[in-house]
Protein backbone atom coordinates (compact mmCIF):
# COMPACT_ATOMS: atom_id res chain seq x y z
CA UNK A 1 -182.52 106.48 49.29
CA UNK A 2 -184.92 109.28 48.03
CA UNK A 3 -188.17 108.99 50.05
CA UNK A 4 -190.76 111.07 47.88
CA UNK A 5 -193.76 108.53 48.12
CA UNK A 6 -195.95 107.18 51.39
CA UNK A 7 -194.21 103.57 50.18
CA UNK A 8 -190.84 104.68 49.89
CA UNK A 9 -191.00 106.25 53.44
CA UNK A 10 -192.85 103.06 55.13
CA UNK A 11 -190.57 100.61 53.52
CA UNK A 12 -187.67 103.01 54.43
CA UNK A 13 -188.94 102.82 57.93
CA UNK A 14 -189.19 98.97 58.00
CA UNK A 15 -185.49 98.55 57.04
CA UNK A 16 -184.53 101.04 59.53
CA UNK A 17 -186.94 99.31 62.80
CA UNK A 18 -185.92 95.82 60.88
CA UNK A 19 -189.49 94.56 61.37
CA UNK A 20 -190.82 92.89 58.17
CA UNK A 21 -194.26 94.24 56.22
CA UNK A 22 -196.27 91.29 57.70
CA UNK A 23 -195.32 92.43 61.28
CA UNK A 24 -196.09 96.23 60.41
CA UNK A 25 -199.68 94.86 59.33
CA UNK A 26 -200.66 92.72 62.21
CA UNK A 27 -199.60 96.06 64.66
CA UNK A 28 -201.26 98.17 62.32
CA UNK A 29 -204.65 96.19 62.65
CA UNK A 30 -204.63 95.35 58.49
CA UNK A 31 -204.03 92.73 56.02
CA UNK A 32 -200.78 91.71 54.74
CA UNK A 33 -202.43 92.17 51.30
CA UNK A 34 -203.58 96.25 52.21
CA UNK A 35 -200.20 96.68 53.47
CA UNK A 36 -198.67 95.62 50.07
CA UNK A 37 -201.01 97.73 48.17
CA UNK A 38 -200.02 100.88 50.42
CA UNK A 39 -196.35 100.28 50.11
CA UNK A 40 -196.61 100.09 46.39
CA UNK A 41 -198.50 103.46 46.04
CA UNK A 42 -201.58 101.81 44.44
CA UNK A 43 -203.88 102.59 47.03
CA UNK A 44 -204.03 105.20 49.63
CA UNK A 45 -205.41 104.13 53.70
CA UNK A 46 -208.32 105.85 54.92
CA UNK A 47 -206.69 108.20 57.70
CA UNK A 48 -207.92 105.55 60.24
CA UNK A 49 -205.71 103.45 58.96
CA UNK A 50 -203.12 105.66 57.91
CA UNK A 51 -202.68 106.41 61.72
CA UNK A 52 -202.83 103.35 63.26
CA UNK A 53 -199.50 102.99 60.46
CA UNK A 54 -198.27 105.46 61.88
CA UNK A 55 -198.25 104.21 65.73
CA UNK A 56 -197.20 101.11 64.64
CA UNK A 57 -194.01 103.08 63.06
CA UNK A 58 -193.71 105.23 66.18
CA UNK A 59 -194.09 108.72 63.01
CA UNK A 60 -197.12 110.44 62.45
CA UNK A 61 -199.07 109.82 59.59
CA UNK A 62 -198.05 113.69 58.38
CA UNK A 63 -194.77 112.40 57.67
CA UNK A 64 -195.80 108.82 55.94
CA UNK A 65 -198.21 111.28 53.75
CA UNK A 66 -195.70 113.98 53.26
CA UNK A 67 -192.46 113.58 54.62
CA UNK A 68 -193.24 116.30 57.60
CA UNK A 69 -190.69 115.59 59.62
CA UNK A 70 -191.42 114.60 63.60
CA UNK A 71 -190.78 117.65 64.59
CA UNK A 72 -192.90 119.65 67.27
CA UNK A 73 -195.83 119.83 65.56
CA UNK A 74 -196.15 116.23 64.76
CA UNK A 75 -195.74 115.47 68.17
CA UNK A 76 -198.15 117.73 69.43
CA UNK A 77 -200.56 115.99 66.81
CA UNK A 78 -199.49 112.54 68.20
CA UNK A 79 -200.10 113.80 71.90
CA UNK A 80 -203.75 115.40 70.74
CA UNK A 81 -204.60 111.68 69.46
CA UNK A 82 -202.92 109.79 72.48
CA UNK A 83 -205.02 111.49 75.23
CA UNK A 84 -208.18 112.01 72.81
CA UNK A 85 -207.76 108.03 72.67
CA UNK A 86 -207.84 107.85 76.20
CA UNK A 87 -209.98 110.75 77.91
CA UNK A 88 -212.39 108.45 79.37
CA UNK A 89 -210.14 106.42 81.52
CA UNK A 90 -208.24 109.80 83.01
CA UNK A 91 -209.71 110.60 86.21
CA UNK A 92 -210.41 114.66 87.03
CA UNK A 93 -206.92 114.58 88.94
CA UNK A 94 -205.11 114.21 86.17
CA UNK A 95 -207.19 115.93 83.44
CA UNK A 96 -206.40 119.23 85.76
CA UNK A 97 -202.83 118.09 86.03
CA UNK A 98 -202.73 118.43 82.05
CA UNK A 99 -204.70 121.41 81.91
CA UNK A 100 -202.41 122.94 84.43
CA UNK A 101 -199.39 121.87 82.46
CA UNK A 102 -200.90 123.48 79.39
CA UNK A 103 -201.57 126.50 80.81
CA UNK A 104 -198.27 126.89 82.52
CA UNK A 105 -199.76 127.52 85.70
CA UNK A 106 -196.44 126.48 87.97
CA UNK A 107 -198.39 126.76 91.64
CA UNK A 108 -200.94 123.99 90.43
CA UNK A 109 -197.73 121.85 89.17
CA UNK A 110 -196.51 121.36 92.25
CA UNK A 111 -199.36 120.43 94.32
């Protein structure tokens, strides 16, 4: 099936997790009704939204938008928004474990 449109890809995606539109909306935070609307291409989420999609389809809302593939970048993208999400419950420890990680500084890795 040719996936061009943000619909074709989500309701590609359903078939392929086998999880029905009404189950995608309740993860997603949304009506049944928005979902619909979204599938069908007649309206477009507000990027809020459009994320929270895209968690609930374990993608990134680059490729329900475009058809990026999850590649890399997208996870980088998805890893940005997972610890932005969740800064203020990371203690200093492991804030400097990620900066060390990120700066590739092996000595501090191992401590």
């Amino acid at each position: 099936m040719a996936t061009n449109t943000m619909g074709e890809r989500i309701r590609e995606m359903l078939e392929q997790k086998n999880i029905t539109q009404k189950d995608l909306a309740k993860k997603a935070g949304i009506t049944e009704a928005a979902m619909s609307h979204y599938i069908k291409g007649d309206r477009v989420p507000r990027s809020t939204v459009l994320t929270k999609i895209a968690i609930a389809l374990d993608t990134t809302p680059e490729f329900l938008l475009e058809g990026i593939p999850n590649d890399v970048k997208g996870e980088l993208g998805y890893a940005r928004r997972l610890i932005a999400r969740n800064v203020e419950q990371m203690s200093k420890k492991e804030k400097m474990e990620l900066i060390n990680i990120l700066m590739g500084d092996e000595d501090e890795k191992r401590s």
